[in-house]
C-alpha atoms as a PDB file:
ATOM      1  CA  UNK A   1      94.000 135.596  96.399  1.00  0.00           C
ATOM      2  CA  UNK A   2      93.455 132.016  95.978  1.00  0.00           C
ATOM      3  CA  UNK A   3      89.969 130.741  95.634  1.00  0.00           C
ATOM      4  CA  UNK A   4      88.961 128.880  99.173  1.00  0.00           C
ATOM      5  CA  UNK A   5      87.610 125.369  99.305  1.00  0.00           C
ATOM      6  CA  UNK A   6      84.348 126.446 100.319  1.00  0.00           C
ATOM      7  CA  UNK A   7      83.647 129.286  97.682  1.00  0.00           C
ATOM      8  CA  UNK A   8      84.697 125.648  95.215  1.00  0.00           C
ATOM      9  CA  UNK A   9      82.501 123.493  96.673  1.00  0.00           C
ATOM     10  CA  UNK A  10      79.336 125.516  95.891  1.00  0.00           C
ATOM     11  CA  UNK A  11      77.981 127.359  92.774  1.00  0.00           C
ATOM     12  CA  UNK A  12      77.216 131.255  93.527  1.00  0.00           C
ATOM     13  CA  UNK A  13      73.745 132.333  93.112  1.00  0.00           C
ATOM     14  CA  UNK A  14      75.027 135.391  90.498  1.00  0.00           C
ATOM     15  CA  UNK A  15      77.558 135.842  88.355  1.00  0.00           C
ATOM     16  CA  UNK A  16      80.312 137.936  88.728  1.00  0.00           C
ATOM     17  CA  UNK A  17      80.203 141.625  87.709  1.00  0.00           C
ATOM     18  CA  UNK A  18      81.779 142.813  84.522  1.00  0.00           C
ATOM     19  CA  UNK A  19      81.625 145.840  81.969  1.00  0.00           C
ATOM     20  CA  UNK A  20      81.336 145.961  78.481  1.00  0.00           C
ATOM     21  CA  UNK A  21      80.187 143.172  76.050  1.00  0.00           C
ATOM     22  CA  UNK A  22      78.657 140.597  77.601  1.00  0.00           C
ATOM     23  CA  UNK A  23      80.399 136.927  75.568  1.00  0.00           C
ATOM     24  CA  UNK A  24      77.897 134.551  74.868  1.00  0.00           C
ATOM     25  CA  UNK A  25      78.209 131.346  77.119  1.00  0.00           C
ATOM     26  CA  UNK A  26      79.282 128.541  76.602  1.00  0.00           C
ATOM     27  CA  UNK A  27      76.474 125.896  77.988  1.00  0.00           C
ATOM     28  CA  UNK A  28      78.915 123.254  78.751  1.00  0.00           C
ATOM     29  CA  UNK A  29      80.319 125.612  81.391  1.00  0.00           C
ATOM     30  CA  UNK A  30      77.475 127.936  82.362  1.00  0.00           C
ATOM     31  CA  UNK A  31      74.282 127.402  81.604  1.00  0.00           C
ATOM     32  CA  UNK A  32      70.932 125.172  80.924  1.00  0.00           C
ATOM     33  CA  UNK A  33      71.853 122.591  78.329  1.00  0.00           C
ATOM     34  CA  UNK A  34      70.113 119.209  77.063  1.00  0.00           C
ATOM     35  CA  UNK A  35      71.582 116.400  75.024  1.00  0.00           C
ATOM     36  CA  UNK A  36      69.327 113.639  75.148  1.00  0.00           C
ATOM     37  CA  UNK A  37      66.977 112.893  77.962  1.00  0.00           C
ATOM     38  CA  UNK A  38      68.493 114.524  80.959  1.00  0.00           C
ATOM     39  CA  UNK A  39      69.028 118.365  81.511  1.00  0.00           C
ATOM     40  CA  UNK A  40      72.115 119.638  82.791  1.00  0.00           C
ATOM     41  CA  UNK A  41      72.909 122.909  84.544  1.00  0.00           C
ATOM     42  CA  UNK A  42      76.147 124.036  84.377  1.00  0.00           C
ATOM     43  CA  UNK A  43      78.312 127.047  86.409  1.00  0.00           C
ATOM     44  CA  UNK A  44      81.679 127.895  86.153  1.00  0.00           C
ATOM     45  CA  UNK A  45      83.323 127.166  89.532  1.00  0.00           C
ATOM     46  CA  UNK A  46      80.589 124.755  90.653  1.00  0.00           C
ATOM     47  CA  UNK A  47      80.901 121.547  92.356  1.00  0.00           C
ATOM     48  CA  UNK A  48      78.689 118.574  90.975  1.00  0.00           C
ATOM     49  CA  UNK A  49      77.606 115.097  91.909  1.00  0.00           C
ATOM     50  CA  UNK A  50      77.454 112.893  88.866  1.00  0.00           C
ATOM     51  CA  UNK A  51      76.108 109.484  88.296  1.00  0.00           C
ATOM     52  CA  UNK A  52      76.938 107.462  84.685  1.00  0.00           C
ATOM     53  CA  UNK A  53      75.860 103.922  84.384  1.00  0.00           C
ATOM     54  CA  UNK A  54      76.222 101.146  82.598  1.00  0.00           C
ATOM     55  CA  UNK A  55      73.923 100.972  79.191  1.00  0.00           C
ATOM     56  CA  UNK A  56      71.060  99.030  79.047  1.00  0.00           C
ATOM     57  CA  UNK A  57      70.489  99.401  82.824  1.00  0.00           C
ATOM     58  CA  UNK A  58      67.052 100.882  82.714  1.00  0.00           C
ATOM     59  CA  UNK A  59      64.112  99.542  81.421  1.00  0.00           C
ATOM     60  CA  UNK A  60      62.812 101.548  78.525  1.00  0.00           C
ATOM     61  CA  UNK A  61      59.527 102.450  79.873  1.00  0.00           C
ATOM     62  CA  UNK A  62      60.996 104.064  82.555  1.00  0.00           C
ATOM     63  CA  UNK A  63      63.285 105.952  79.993  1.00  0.00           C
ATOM     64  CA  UNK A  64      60.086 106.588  78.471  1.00  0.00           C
ATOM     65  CA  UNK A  65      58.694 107.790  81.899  1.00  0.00           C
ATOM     66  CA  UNK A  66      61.451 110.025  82.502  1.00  0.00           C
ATOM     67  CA  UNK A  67      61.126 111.912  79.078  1.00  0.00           C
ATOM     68  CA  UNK A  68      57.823 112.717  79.945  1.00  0.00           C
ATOM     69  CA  UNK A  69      58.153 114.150  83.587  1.00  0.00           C
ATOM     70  CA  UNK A  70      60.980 115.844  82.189  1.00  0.00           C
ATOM     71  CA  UNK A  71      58.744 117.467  79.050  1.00  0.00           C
ATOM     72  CA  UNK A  72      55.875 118.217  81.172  1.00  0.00           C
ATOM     73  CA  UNK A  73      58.105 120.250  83.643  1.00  0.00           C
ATOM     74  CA  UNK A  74      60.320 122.115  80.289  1.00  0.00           C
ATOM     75  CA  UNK A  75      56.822 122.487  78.638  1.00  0.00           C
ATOM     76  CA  UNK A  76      55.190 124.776  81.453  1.00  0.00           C
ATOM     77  CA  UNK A  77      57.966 127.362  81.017  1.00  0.00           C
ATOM     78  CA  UNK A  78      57.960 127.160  77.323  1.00  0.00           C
ATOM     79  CA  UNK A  79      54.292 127.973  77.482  1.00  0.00           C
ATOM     80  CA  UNK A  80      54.789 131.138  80.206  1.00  0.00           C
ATOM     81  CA  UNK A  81      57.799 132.011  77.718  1.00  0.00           C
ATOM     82  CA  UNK A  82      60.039 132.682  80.440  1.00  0.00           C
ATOM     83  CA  UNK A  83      63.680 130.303  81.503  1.00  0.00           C
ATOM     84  CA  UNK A  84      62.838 127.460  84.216  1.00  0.00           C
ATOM     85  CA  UNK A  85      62.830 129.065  87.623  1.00  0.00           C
ATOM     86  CA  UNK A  86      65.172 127.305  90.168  1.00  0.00           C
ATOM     87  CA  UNK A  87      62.070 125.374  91.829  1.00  0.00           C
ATOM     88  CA  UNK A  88      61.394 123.245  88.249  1.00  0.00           C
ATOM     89  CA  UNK A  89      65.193 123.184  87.635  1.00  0.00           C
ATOM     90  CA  UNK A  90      65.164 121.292  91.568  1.00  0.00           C
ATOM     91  CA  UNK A  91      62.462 119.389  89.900  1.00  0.00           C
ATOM     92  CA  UNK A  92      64.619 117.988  86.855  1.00  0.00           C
ATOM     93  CA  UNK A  93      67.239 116.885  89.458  1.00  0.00           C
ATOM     94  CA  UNK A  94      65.284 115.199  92.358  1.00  0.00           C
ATOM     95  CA  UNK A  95      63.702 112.450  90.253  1.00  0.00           C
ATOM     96  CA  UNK A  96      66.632 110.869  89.603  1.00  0.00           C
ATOM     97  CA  UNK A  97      68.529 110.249  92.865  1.00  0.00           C
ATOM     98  CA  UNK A  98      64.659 109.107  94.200  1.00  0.00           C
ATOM     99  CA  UNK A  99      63.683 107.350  91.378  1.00  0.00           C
ATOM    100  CA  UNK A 100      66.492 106.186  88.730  1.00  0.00           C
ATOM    101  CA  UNK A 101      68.849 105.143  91.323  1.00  0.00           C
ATOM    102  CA  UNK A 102      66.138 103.122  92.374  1.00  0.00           C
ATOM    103  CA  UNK A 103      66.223 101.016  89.692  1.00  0.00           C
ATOM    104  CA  UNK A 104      69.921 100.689  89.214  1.00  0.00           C
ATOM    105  CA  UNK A 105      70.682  99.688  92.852  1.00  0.00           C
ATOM    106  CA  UNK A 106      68.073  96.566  91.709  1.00  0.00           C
ATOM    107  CA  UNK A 107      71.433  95.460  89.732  1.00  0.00           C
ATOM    108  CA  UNK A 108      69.461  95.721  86.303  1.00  0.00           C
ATOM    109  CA  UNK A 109      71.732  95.260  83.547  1.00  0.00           C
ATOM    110  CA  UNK A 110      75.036  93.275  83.033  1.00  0.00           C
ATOM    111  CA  UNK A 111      76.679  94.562  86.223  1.00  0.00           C
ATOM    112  CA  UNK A 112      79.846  94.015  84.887  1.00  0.00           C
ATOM    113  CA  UNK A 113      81.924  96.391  87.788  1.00  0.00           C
ATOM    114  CA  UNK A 114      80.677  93.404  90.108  1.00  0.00           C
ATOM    115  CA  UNK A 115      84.021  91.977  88.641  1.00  0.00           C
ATOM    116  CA  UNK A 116      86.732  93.328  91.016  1.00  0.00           C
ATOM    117  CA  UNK A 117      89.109  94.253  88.243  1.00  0.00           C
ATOM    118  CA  UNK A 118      86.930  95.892  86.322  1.00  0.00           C
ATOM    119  CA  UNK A 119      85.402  97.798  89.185  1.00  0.00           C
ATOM    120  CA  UNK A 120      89.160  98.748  89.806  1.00  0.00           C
ATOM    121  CA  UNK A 121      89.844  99.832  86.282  1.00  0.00           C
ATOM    122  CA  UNK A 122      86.602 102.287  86.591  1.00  0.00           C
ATOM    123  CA  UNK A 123      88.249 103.575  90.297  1.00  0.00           C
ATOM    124  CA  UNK A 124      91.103 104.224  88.977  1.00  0.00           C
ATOM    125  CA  UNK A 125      90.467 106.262  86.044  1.00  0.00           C
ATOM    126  CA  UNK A 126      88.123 108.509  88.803  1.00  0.00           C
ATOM    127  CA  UNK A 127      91.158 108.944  90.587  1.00  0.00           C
ATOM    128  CA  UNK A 128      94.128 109.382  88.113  1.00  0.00           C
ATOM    129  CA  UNK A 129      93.765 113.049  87.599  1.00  0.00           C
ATOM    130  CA  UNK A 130      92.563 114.259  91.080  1.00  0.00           C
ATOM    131  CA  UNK A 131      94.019 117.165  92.178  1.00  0.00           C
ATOM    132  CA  UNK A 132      95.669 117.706  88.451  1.00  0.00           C
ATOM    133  CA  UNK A 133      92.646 118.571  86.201  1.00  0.00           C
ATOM    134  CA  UNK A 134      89.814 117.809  89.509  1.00  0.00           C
ATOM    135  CA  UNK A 135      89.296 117.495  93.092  1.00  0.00           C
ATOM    136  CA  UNK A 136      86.956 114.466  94.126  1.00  0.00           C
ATOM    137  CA  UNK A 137      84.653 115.255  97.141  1.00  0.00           C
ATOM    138  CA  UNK A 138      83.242 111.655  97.317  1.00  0.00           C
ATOM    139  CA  UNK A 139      83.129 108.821  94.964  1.00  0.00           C
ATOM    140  CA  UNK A 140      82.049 104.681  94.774  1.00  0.00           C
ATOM    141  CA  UNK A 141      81.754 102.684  92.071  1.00  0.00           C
ATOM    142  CA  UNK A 142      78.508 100.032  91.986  1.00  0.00           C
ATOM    143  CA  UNK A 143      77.391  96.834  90.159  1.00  0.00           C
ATOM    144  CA  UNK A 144      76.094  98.838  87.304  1.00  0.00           C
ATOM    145  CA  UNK A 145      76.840 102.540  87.727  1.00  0.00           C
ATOM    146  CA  UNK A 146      79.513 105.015  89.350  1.00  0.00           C
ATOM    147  CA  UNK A 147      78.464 108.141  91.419  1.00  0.00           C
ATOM    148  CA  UNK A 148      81.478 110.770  91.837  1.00  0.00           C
ATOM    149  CA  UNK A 149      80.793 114.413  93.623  1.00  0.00           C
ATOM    150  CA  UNK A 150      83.300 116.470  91.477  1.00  0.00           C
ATOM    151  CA  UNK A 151      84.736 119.620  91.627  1.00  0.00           C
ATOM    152  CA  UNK A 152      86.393 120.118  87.947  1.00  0.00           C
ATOM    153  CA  UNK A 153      89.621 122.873  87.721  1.00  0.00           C
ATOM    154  CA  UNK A 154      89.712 125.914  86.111  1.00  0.00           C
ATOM    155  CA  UNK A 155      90.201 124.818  82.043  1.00  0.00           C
ATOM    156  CA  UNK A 156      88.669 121.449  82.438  1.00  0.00           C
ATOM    157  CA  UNK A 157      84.926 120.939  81.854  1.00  0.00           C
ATOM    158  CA  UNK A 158      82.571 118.626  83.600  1.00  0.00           C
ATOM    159  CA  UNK A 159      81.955 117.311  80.349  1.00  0.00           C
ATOM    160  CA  UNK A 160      85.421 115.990  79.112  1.00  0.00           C
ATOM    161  CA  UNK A 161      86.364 114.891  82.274  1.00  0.00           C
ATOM    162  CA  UNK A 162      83.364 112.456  81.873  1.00  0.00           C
ATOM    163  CA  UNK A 163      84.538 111.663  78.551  1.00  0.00           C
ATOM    164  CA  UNK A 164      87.907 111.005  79.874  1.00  0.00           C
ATOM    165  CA  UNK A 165      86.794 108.941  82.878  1.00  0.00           C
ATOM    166  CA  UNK A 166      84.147 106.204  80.113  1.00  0.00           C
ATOM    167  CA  UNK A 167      87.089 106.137  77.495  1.00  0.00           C
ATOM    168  CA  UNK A 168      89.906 105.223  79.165  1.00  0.00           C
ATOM    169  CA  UNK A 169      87.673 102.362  81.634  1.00  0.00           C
ATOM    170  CA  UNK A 170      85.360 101.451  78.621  1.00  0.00           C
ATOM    171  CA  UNK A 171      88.411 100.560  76.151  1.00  0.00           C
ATOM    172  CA  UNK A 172      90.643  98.814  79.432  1.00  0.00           C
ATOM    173  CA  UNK A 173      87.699  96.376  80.097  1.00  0.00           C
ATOM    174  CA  UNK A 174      86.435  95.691  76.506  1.00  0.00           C
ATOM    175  CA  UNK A 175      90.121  94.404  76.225  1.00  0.00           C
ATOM    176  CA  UNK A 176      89.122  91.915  79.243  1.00  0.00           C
ATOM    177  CA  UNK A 177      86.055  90.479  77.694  1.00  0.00           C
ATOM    178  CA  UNK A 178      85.893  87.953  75.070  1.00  0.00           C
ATOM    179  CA  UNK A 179      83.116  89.811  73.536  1.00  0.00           C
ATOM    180  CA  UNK A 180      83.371  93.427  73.161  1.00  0.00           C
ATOM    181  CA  UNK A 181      80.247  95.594  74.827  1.00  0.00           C
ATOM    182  CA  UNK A 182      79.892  98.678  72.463  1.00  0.00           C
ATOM    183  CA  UNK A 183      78.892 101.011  74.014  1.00  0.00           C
ATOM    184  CA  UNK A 184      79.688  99.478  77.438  1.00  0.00           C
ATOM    185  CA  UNK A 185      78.300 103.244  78.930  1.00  0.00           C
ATOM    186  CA  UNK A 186      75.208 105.011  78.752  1.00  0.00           C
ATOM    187  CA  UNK A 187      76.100 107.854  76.016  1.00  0.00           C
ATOM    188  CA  UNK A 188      74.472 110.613  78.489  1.00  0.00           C
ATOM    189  CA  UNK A 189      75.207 110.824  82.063  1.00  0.00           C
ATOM    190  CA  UNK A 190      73.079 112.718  85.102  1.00  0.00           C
ATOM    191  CA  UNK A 191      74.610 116.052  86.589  1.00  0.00           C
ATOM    192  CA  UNK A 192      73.572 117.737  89.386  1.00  0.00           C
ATOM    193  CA  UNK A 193      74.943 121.179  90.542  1.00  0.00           C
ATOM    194  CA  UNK A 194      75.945 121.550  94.113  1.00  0.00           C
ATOM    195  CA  UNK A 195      73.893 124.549  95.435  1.00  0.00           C
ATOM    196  CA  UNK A 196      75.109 125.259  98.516  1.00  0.00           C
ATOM    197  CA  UNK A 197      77.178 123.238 101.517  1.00  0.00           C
ATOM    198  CA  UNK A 198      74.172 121.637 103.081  1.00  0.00           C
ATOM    199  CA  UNK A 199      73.536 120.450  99.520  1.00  0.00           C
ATOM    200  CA  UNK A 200      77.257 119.099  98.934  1.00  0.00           C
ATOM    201  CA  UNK A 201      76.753 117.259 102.575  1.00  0.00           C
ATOM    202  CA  UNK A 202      73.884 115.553 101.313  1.00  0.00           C
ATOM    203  CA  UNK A 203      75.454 114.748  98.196  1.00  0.00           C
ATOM    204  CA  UNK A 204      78.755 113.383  99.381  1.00  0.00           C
ATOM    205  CA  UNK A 205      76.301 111.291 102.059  1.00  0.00           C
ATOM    206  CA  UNK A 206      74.553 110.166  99.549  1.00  0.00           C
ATOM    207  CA  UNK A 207      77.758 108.748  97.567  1.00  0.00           C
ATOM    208  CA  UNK A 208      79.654 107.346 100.835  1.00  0.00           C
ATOM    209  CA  UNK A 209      75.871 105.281 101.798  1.00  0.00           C
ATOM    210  CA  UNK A 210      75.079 103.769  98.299  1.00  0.00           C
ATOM    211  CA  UNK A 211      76.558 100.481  98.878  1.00  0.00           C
ATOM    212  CA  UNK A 212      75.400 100.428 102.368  1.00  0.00           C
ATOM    213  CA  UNK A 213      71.909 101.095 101.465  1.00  0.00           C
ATOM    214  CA  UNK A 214      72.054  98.535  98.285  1.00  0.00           C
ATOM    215  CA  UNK A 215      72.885  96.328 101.002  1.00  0.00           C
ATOM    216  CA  UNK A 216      76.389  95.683  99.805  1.00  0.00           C
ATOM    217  CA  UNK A 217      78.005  95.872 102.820  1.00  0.00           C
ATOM    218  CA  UNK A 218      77.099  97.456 106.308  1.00  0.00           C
ATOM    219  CA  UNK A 219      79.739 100.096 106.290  1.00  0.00           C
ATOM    220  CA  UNK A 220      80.796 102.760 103.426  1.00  0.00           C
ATOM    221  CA  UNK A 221      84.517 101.774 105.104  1.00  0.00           C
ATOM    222  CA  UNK A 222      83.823  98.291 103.950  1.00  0.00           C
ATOM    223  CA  UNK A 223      83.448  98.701 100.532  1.00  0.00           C
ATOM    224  CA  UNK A 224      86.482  98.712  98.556  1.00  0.00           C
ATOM    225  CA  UNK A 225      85.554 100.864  95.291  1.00  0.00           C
ATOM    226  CA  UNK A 226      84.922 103.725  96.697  1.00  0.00           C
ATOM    227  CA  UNK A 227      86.358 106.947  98.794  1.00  0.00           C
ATOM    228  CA  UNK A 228      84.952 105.761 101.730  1.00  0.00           C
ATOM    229  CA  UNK A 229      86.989 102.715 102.088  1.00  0.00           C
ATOM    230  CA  UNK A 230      89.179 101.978 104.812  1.00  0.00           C
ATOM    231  CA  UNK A 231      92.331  99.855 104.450  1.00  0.00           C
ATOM    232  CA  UNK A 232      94.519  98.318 107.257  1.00  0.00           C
END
C-alpha cells in the first residue's frame, strides 16, 4: 500500500517491528549523530526543516556560545550514562531557530544571494530534483542563508541531498565572481526532525514568514526566492 503524505510528513515515535538480528544503524539515516557543532537526529521516513548558510555569517563568539549550550546539555546525559531524552534533544533544536536565525536575518556576512542570479542559482538547485529524489514542503532562499522543509525519498539521505544542493550552487556562482569564495557554505548545516503535523505547520510557517519578518517584503507571496511566491 503506498505510504500516505501524512505518515511522510512526520517521523514515528517507534520503529517498526522486526525479528531476528537487529543491523546496526546507520546514523545518517536513523539516529543521534554530530559532526561539528550542531547535533543532528535522523529517522528513516522523516520530514525535516533545514537551514545552511553562507560561511562566515556568525560571529565566532556566538559559535563559541553555541558549543557550549550544546556541551552543557550532551554533558548531563553523559554524566547520568543514559541517551538524551527527547526534552534535551528539543533543547539542541530550539536554540537555533530563536537564536542563530537571529543573527543571520541581521544580514551578517557577504550576503551574496542578495544578487538575484545567484539567489536563483541556489532556488533552483532546491528545486531540480523535487519529486525525483525529494518532496519540498516549504522553501526561501535569504541574503545569507536558505531554509528548505524537506521530505527526502526512500534511497536518498538528508545528507547528500545537502551535498548536492551546496555543490552544484557553490561551483555555478564561484564561476560568477571574479574572486572565488572557498568555501562559499558553511561545511555543517542545522537539521531539525519534523515530530509531528503541528510541528511541520510551524515549520513550513516559519519558512513561508522569514522574509516577511526580516522585513524583506510584507508578504511571503512577494518574495520571489521562495515557495511562497506568487507570479502573475
Amino acid at each position: 500500500m503506498k505510504q500516505s503524505t501524512r505518515q511522510r510528513n512526520v517521523a514515528q515515535a517507534s520503529p517498526p517491528a522486526g525479528s531476528g538480528t537487529v543491523p546496526v544503524p546507520n546514523r545518517l539515516v536513523n539516529g543521534l549523530h554530530s559532526r561539528g557543532l550542531l547535533p543532528h537526529l535522523k529517522h528513516e521516513g522523516g520530514a525535516y526543516f533545514v537551514t545552511f548558510r553562507e560561511a562566515g555569517t556568525l560571529p565566532k563568539e556566538i559559535l563559541l556560545q553555541i558549543k557550549r549550550e550544546r556541551e552543557a546539555i550532551v554533558r548531563e546525559a553523559l554524566a547520568a550514562k543514559r541517551p538524551l531524552t527527547w526534552h534535551e534533544q528539543e533543547e539542541l533544536f530550539q536554540w537555533h531557530p530563536n537564536r542563530v536565525d537571529r543573527y543571520l536575518d541581521a544580514g551578517h556576512g557577504g550576503c551574496h544571494l542578495n544578487h538575484p542570479k545567484f539567489a536563483e542559482i541556489v532556488a533552483t538547485a532546491v528545486r531540480h530534483f523535487d519529486r525525483e529524489r525529494y518532496e519540498l514542503r516549504e522553501w526561501v532562499v535569504m541574503p545569507n542563508h536558505v531554509h528548505v522543509v524537506v521530505w527526502p525519498m526512500p534511497g536518498f539521505s538528508l545528507s547528500k541531498i545537502l551535498h548536492t544542493w551546496k555543490s552544484f550552487s557553490s561551483h555555478e556562482i564561484n564561476r560568477s565572481l571574479k574572486q572565488k569564495i572557498v568555501p562559499f557554505w558553511q561545511s555543517e548545516s542545522y537539521d531539525h526532525l519534523v515530530r509531528d503535523d503541528d510541528d511541520l505547520a510551524r515549520c513550513c510557517r516559519y519558512t513561508l514568514m522569514n522574509p516577511v519578518n526580516a522585513g524583506l517584503c510584507e508578504r511571503p507571496e512577494d518574495w520571489k526566492w521562495g515557495s511562497g511566491c506568487r507570479t502573475e
